[in-house]
Protein backbone atom coordinates (compact mmCIF):
# COMPACT_ATOMS: atom_id res chain seq x y z
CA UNK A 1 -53.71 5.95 17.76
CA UNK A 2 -49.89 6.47 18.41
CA UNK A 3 -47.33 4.27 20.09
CA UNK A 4 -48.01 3.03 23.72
CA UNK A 5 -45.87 5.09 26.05
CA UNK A 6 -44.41 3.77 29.00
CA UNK A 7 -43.43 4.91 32.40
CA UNK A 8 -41.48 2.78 35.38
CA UNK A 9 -41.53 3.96 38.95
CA UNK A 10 -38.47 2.77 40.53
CA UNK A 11 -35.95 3.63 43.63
CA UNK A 12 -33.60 6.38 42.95
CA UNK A 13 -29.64 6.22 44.10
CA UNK A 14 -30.48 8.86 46.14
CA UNK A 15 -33.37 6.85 48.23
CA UNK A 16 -36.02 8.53 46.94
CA UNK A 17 -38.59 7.40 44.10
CA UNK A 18 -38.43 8.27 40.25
CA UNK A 19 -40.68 8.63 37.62
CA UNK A 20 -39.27 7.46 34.44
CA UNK A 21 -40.52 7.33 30.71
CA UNK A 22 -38.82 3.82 28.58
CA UNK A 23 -36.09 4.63 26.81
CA UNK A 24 -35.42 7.88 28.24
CA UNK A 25 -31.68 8.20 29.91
CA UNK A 26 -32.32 10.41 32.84
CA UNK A 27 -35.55 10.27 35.25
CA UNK A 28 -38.26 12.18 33.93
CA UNK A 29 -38.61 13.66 37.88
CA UNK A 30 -37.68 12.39 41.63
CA UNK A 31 -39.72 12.17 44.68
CA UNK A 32 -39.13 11.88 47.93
CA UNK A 33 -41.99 9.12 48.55
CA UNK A 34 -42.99 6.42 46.69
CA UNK A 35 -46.91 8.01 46.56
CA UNK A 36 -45.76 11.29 45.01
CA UNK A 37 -43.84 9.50 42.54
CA UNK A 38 -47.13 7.37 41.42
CA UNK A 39 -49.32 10.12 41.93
CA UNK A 40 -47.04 11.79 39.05
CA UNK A 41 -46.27 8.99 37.53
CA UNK A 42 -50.23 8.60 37.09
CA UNK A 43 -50.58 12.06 35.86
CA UNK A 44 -47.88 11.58 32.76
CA UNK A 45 -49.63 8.23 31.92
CA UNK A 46 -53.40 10.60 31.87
CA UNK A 47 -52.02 13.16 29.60
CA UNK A 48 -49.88 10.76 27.03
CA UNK A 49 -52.32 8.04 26.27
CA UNK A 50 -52.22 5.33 25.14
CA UNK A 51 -49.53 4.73 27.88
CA UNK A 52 -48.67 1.99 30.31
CA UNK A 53 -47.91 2.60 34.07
CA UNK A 54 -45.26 -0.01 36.08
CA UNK A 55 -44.72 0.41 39.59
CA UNK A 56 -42.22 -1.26 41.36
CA UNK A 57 -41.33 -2.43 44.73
CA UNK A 58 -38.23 -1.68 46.67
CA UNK A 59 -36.74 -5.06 45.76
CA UNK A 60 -37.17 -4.57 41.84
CA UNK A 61 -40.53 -6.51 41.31
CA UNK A 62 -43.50 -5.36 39.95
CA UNK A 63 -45.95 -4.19 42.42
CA UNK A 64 -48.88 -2.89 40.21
CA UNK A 65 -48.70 -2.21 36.36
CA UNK A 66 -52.00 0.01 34.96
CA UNK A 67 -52.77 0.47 31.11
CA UNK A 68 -54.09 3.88 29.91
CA UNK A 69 -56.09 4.44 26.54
């Protein structure tokens, strides 16, 4: 089994949502709502298990946080 992967779904400067992977230094894509970021976000987690999926809210806490694998 390889090493958990981990994506964040946070606000974007731009207003919108992003999809990030940890470590990475640029968003991994951005969404105009939160539910198409998690939706994609939810996808990436699927296909790379094991993974780990954080969501957060608007004011930086952690809304919901799903394990994969």
């Amino acid at each position: 089994m390889g090493e958990r992967k981990t994506y964040f779904v946070t606000t974007h400067a731009d207003g919108g949502w992003k999809v990030q992977a940890e470590g990475a230094s640029r968003a991994t894509s951005v969404h105009k709502t939160k539910g198409e970021a998690v939706s994609n976000a939810k996808e990436l987690a699927r296909s790379h298990q094991p993974s780990q999926l954080l969501v957060y809210k608007q004011d930086g806490t952690v809304q919901t946080e799903q394990t994969y694998g």
